[in-house]
C-alpha atoms as a PDB file:
ATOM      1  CA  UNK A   1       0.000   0.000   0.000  1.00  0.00           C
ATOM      2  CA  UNK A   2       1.252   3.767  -1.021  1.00  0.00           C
ATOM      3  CA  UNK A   3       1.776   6.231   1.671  1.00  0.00           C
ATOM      4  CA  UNK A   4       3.251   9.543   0.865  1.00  0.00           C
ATOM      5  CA  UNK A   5       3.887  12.738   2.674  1.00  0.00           C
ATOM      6  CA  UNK A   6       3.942  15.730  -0.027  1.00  0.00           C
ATOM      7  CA  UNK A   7       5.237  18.773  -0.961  1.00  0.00           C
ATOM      8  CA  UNK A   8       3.898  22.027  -0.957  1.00  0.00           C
ATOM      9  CA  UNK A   9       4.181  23.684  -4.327  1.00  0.00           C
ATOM     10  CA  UNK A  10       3.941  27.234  -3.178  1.00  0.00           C
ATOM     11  CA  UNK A  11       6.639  27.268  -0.395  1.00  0.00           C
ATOM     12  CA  UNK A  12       9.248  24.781  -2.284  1.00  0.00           C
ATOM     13  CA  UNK A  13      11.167  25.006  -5.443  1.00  0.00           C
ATOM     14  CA  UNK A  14      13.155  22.234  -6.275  1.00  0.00           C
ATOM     15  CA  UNK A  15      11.650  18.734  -6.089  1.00  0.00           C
ATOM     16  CA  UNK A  16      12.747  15.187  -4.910  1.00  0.00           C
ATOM     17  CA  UNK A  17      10.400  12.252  -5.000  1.00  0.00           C
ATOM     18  CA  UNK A  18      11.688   9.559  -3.087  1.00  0.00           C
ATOM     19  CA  UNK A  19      10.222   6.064  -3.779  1.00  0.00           C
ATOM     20  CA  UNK A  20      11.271   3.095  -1.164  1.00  0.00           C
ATOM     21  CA  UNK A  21       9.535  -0.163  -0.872  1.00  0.00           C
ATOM     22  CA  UNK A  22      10.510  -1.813   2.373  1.00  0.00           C
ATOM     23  CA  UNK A  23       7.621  -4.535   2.129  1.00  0.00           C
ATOM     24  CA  UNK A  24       6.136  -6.614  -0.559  1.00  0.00           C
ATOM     25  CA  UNK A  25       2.405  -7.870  -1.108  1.00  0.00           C
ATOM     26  CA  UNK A  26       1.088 -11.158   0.288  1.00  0.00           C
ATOM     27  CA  UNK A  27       2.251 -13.827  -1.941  1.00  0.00           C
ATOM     28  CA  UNK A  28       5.722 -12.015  -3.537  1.00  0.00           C
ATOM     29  CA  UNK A  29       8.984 -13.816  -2.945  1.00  0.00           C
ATOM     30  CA  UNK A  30      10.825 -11.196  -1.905  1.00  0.00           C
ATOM     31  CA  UNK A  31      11.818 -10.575   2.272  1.00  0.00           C
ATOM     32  CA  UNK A  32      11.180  -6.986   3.436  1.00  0.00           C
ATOM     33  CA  UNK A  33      13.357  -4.428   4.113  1.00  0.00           C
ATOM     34  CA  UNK A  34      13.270  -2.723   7.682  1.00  0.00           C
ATOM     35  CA  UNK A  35      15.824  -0.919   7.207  1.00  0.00           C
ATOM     36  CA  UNK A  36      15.369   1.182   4.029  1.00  0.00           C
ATOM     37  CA  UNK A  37      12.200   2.943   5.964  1.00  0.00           C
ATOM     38  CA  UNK A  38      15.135   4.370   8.379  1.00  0.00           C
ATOM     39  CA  UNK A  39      16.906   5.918   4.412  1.00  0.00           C
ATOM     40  CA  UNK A  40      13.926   7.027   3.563  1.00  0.00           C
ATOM     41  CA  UNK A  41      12.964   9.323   6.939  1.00  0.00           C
ATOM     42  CA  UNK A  42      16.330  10.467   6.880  1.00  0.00           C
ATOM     43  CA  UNK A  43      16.102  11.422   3.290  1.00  0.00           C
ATOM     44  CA  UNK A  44      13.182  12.833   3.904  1.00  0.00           C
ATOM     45  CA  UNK A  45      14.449  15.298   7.023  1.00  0.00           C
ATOM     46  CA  UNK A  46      17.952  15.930   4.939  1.00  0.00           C
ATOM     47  CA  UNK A  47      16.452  16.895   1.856  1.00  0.00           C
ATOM     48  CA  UNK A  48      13.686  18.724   3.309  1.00  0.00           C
ATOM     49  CA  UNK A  49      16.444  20.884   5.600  1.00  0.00           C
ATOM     50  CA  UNK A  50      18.024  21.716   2.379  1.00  0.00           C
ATOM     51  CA  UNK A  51      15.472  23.498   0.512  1.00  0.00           C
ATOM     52  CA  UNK A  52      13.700  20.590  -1.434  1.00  0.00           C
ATOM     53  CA  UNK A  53      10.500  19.577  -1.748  1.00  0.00           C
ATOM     54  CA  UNK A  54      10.154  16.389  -0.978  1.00  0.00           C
ATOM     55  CA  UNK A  55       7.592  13.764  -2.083  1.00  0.00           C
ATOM     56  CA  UNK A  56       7.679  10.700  -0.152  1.00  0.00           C
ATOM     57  CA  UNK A  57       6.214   7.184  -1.238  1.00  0.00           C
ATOM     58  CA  UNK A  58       6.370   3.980   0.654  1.00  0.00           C
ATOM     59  CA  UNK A  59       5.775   0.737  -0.844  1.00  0.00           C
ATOM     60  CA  UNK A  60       3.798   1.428  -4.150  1.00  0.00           C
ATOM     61  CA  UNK A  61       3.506  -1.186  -6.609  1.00  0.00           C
ATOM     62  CA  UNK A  62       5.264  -1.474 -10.131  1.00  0.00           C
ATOM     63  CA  UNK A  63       2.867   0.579 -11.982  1.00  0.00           C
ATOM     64  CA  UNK A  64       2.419   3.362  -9.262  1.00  0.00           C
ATOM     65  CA  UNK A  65       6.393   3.634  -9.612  1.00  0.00           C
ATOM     66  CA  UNK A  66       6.129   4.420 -13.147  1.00  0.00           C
ATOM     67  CA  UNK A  67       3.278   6.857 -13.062  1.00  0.00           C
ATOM     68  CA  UNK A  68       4.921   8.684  -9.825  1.00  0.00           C
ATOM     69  CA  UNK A  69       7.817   9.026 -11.856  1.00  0.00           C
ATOM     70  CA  UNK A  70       6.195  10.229 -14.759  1.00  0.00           C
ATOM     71  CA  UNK A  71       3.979  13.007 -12.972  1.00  0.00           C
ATOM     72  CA  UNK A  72       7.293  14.285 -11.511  1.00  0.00           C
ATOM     73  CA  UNK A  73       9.090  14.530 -14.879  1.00  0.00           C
ATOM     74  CA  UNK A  74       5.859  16.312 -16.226  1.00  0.00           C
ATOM     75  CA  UNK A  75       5.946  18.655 -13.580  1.00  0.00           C
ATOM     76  CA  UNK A  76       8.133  22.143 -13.352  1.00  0.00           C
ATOM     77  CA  UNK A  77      10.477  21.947 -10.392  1.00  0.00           C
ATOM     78  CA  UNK A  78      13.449  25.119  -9.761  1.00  0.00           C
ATOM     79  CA  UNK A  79      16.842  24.212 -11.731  1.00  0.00           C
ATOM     80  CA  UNK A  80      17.057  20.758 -10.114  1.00  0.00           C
ATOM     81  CA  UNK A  81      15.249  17.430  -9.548  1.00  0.00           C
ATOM     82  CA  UNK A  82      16.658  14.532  -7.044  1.00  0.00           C
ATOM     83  CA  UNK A  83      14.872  10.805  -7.914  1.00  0.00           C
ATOM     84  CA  UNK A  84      15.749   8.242  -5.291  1.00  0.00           C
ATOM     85  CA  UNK A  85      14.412   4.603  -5.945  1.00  0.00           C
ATOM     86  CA  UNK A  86      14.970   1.695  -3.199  1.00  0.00           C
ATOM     87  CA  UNK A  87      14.048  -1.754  -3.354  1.00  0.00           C
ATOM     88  CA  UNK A  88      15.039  -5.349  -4.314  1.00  0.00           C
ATOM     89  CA  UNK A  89      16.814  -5.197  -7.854  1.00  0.00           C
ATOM     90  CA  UNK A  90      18.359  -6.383 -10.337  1.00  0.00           C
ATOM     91  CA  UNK A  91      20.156  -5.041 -13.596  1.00  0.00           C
ATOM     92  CA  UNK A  92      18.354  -2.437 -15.171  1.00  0.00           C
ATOM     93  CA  UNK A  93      15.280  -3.086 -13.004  1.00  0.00           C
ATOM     94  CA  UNK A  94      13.917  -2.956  -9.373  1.00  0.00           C
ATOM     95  CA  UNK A  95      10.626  -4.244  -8.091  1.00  0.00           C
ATOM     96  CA  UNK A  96       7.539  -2.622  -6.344  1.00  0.00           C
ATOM     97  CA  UNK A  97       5.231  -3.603  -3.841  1.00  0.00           C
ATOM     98  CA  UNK A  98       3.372  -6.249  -5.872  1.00  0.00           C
ATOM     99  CA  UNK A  99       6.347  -7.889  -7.088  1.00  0.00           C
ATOM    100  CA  UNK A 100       6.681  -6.469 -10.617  1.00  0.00           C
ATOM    101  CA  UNK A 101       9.331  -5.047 -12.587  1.00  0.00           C
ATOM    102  CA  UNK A 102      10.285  -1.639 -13.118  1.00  0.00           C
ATOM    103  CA  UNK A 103      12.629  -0.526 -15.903  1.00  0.00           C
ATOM    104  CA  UNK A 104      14.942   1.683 -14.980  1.00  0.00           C
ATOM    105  CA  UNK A 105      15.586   3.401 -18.840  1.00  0.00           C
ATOM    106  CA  UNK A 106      11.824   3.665 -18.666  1.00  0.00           C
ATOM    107  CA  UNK A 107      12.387   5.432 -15.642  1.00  0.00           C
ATOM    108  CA  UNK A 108      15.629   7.832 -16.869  1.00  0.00           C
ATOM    109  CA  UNK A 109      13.741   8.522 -20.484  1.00  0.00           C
ATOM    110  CA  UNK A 110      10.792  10.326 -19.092  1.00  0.00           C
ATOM    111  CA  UNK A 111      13.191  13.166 -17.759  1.00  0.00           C
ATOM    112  CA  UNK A 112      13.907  13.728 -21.759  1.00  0.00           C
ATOM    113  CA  UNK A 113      10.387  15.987 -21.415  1.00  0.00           C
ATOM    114  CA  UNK A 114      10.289  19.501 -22.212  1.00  0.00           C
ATOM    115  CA  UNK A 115       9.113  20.384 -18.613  1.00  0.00           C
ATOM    116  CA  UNK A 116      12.912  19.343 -17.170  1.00  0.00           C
ATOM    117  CA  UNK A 117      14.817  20.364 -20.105  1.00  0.00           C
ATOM    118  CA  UNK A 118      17.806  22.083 -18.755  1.00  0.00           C
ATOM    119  CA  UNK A 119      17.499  21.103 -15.199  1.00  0.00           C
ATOM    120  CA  UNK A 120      19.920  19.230 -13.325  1.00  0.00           C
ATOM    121  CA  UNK A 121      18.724  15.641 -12.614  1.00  0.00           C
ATOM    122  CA  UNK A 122      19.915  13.429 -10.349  1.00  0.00           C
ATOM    123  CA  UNK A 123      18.833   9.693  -9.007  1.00  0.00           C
ATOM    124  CA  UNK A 124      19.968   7.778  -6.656  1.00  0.00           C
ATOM    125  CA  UNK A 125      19.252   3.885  -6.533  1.00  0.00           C
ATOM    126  CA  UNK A 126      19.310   1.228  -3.696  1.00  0.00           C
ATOM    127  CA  UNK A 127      19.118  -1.939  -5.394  1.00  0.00           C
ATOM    128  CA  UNK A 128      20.851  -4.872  -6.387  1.00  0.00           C
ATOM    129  CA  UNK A 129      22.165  -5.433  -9.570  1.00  0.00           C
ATOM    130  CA  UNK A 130      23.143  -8.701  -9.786  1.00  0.00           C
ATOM    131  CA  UNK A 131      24.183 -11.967  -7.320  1.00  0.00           C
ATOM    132  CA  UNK A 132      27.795 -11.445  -6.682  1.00  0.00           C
ATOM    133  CA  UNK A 133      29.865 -10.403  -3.876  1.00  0.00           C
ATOM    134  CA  UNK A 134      33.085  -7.966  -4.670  1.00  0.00           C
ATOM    135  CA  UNK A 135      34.631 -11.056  -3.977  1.00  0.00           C
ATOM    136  CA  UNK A 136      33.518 -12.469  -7.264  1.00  0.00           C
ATOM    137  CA  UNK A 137      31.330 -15.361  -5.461  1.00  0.00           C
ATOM    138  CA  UNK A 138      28.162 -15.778  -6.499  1.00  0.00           C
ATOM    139  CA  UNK A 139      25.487 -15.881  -3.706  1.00  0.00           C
ATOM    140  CA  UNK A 140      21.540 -16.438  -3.329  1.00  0.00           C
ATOM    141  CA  UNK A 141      20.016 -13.118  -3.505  1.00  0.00           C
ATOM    142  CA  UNK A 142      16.587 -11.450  -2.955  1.00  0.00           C
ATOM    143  CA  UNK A 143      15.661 -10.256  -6.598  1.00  0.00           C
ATOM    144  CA  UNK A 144      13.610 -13.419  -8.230  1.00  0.00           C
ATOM    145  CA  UNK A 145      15.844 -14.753 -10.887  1.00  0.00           C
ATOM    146  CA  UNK A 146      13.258 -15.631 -13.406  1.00  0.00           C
ATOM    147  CA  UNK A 147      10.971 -13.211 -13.026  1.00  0.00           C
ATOM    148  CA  UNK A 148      12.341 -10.815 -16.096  1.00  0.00           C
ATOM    149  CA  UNK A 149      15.130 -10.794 -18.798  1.00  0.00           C
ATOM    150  CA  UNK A 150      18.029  -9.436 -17.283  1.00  0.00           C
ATOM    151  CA  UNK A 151      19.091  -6.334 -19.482  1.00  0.00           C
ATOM    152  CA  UNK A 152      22.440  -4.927 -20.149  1.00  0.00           C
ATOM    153  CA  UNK A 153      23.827  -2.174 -18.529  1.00  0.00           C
ATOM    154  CA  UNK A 154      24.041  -0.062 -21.895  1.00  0.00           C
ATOM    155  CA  UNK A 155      20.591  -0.244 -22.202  1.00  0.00           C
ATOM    156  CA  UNK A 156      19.474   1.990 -19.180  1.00  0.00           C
ATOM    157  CA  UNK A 157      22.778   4.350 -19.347  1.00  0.00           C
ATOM    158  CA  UNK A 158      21.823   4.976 -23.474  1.00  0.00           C
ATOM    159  CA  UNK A 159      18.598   6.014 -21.527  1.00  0.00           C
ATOM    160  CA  UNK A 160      19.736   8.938 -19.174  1.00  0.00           C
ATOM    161  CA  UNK A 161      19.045  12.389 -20.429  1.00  0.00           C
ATOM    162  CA  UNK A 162      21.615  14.759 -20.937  1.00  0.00           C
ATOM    163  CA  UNK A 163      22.037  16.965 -17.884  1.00  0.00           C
ATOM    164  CA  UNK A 164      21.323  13.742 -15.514  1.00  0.00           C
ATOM    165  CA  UNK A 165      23.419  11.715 -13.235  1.00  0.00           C
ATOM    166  CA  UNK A 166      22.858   8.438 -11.884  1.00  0.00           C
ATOM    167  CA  UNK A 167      24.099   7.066  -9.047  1.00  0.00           C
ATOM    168  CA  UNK A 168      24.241   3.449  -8.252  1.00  0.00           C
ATOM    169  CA  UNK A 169      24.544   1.706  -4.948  1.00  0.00           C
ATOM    170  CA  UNK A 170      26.617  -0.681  -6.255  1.00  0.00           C
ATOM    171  CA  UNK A 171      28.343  -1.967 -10.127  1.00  0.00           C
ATOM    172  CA  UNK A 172      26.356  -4.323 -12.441  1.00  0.00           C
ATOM    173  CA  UNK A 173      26.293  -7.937 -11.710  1.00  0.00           C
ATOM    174  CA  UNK A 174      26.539  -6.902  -7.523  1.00  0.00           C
ATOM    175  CA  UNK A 175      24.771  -7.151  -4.456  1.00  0.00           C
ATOM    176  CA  UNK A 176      24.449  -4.703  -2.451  1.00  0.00           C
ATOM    177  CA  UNK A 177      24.156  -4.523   1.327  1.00  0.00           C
ATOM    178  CA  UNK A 178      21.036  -3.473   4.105  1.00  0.00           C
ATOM    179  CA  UNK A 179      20.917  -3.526   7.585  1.00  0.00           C
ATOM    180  CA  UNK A 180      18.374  -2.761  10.013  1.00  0.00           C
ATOM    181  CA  UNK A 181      19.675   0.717  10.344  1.00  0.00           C
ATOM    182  CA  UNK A 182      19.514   1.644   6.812  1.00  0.00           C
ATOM    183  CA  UNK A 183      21.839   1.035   3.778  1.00  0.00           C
ATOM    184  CA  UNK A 184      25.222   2.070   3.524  1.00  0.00           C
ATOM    185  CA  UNK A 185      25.181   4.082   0.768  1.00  0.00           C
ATOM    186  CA  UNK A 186      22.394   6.097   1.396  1.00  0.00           C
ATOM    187  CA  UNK A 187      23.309   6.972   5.173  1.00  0.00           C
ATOM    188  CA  UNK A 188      26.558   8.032   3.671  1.00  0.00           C
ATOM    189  CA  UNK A 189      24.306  10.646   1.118  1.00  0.00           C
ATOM    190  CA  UNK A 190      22.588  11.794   4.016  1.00  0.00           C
ATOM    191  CA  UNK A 191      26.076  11.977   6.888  1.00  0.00           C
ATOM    192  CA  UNK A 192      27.549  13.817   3.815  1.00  0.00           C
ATOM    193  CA  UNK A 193      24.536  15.993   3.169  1.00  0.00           C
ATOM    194  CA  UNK A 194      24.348  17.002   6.334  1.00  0.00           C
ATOM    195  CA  UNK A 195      28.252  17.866   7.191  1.00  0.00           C
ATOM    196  CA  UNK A 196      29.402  21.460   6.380  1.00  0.00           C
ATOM    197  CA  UNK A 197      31.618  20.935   3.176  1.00  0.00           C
ATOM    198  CA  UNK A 198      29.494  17.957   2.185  1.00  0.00           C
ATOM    199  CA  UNK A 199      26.531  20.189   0.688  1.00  0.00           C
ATOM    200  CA  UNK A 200      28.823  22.491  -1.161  1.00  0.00           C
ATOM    201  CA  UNK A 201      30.645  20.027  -2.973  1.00  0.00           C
ATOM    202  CA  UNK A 202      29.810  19.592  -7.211  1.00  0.00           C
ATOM    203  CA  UNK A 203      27.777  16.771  -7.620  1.00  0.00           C
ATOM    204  CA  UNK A 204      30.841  14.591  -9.158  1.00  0.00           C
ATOM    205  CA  UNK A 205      32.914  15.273  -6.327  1.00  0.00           C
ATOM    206  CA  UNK A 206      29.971  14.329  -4.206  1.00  0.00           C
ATOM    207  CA  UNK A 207      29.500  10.813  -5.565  1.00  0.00           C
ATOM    208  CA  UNK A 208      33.452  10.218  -5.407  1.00  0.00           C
ATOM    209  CA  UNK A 209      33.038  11.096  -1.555  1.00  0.00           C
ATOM    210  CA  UNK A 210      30.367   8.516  -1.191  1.00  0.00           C
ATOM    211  CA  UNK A 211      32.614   6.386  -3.618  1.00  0.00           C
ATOM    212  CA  UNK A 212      35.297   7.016  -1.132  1.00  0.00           C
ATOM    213  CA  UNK A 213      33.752   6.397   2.204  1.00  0.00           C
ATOM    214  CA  UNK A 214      32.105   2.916   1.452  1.00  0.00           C
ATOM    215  CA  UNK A 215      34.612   1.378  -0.489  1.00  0.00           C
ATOM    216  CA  UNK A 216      36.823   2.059   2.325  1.00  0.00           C
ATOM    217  CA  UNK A 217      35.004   2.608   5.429  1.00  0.00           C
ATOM    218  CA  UNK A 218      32.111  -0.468   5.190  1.00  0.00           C
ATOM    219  CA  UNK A 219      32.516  -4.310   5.598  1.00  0.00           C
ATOM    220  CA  UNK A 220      29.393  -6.502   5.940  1.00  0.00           C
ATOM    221  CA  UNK A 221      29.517  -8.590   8.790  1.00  0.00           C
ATOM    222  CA  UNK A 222      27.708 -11.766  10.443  1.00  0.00           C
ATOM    223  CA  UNK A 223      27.557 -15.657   8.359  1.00  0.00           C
ATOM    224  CA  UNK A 224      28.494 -16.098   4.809  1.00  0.00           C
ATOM    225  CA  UNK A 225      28.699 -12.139   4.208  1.00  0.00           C
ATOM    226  CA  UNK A 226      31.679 -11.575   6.912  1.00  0.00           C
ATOM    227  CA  UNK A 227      33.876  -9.349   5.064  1.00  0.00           C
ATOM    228  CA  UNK A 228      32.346  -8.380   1.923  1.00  0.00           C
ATOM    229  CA  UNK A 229      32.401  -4.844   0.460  1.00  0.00           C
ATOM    230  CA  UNK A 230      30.459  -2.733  -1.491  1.00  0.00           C
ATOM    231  CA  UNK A 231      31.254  -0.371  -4.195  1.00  0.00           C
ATOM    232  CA  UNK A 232      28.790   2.680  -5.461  1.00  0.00           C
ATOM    233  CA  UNK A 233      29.460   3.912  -8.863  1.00  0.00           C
ATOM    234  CA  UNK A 234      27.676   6.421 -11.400  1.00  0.00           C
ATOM    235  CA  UNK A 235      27.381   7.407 -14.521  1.00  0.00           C
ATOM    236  CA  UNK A 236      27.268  11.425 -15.728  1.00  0.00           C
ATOM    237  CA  UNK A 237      25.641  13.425 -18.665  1.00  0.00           C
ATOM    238  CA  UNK A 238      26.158  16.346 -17.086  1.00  0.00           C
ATOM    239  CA  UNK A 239      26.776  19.103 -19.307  1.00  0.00           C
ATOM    240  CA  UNK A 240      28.213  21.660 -16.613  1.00  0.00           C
ATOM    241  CA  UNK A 241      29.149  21.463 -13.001  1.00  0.00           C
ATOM    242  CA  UNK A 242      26.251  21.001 -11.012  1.00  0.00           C
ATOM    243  CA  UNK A 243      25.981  22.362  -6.841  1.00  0.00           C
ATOM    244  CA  UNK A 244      22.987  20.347  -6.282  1.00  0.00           C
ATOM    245  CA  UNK A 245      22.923  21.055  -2.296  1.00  0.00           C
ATOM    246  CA  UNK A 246      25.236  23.841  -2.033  1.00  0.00           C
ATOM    247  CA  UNK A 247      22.494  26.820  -1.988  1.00  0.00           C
ATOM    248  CA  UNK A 248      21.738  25.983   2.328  1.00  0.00           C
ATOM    249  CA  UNK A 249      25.904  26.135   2.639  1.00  0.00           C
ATOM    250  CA  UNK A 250      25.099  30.078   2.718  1.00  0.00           C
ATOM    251  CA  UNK A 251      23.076  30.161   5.811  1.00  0.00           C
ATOM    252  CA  UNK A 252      25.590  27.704   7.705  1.00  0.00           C
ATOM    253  CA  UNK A 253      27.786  29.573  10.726  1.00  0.00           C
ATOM    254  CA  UNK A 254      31.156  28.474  10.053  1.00  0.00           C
ATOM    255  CA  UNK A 255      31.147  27.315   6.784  1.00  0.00           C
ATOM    256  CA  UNK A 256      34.209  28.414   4.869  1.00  0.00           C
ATOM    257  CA  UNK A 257      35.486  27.986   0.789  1.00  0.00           C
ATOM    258  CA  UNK A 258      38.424  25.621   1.842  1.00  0.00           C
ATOM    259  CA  UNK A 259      35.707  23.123   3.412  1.00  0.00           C
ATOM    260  CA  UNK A 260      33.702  22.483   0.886  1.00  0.00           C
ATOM    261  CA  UNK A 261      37.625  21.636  -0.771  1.00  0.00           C
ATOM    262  CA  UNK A 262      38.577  19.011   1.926  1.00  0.00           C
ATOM    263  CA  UNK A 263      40.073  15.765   1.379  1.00  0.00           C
ATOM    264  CA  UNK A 264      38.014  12.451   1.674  1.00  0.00           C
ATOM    265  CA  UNK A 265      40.471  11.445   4.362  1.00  0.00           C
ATOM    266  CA  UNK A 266      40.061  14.363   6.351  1.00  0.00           C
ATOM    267  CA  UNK A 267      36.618  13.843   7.630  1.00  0.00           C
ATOM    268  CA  UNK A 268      35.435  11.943  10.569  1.00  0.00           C
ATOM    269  CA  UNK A 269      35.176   8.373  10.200  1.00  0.00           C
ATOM    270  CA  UNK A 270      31.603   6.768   9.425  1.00  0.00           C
ATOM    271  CA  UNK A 271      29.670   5.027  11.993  1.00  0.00           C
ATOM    272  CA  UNK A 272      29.747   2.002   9.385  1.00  0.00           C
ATOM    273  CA  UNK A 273      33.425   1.142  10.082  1.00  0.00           C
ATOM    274  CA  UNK A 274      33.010   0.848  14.168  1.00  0.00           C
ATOM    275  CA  UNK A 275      29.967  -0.756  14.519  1.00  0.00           C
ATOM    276  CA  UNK A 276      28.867  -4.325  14.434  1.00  0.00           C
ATOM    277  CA  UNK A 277      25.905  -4.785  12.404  1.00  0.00           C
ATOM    278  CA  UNK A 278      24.789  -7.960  11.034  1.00  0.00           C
ATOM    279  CA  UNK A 279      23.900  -7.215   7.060  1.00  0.00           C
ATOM    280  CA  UNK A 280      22.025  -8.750   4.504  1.00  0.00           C
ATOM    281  CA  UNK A 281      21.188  -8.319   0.481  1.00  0.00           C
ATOM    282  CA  UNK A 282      18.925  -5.495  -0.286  1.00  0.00           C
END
């Protein structure tokens, strides 16, 4: 079942719609996800404290996806848009409520319209792509082999509109990891969007942060996924630098040019690293 909290379109410029399912229908072969509620409430309190308005949706089903999606891209927002998609996954697609497919270069293509023409546009998805670990082993995973073709990864990139960038959780093929705190890669977004220095940065120096910080800062732990890692990467058709989050740097006390220049390895070590969490596949 959908639940949303909405945006108000007279107080808030710039849009985000983010779309999390963290529990499937009666019948659907797929385990639910406690912790990607946690993501999405941060998201929700991040994005909102940095001028966005946000439009929240919690376990829709496949088709409700597509027409969220597609009433967003129809829509005027400011100069920039932020699309965040969470659920089980696998290359090129994740899967709403009712166990369905969506297609993630369905998804991408409808921010070709007029409406966003021009406008930075950037998603961010929690999802599997794949069975492996970064150790190359193949593993059981949540995503319903079977259930569609499996598409190529050129397919959905050949898909994403010029002034867009994507942001995966993880590379094709790969798992990625949830715990019952949230996901790894989006508490790093929201630890980075809320640090002075973090919000400033240009949106490709923003995903090589989060590149940075799980590659080297997260290890699954607990049974057969002791030790793994997880990777984020993305993909850019950005036409221009883009300071997605840097307008809210201006009211900050303290905030100063050389932060939003710092090193990766100069900021303060993510919760991830220290504590023990047992993780699974999201």
């Amino acid at each position: 079942m959908m639940k949303a909290w909405g945006w108000n379109r007279a107080t808030r410029v710039n849009r985000a719609l983010v779309v999390s399912v963290t529990a499937f229908d009666p019948g659907v072969d797929l385990c639910a996800r406690s912790g990607a509620k946690r993501d999405a409430k941060r998201l929700h309190k991040v994005l909102s404290k940095l001028g966005f308005g946000v439009d929240l949706h919690m376990d829709p089903t496949a088709e409700e996806i597509y027409q969220l999606f597609k009433e967003a891209s129809e829509n005027a927002a400011g100069d920039r848009f932020v699309g965040v998609l969470s659920s089980h996954g696998k290359e090129g697609v994740v899967f709403g409520a009712d166990g369905a497919p969506v297609r993630l270069k369905q998804i991408f293509s409808l921010f070709g319209s007029p409406a966003m023409a021009g406008k930075t546009k950037l998603f961010f998805i929690q999802a599997c792509r794949g069975g492996m670990l970064d150790s190359g082993v193949e593993v059981e995973t949540d995503s319903v082999d079977g259930v569609v073709e499996e598409e190529d990864s050129l397919s959905h990139y050949l898909s994403i509109p010029v002034d867009t960038a994507v942001m995966f959780a993880t590379p094709p093929g790969y798992s990625a990891f949830m715990h019952l705190e949230g996901s790894v890669f989006i508490q790093t977004l929201c630890r980075l969007l809320e640090e002075d220095g973090g919000r400033g940065l240009e949106v490709t120096q923003l995903m090589t942060r989060i590149n940075y910080w799980v590659a080297y800062h997260f290890q699954a732990r607990g049974g057969k996924l002791a030790g793994m890692k997880e990777m984020p990467c993305f993909v850019t058709r950005l036409t221009h630098q883009a300071f997605p989050f840097a307008d809210a740097d201006t009211t900050q006390p303290g905030l100063t040019k050389d932060a939003t220049l710092q090193s990766p390895t100069t900021m303060v070590p993510n919760d991830f690293s220290s504590r023990p969490r047992k993780h699974y596949i999201s």
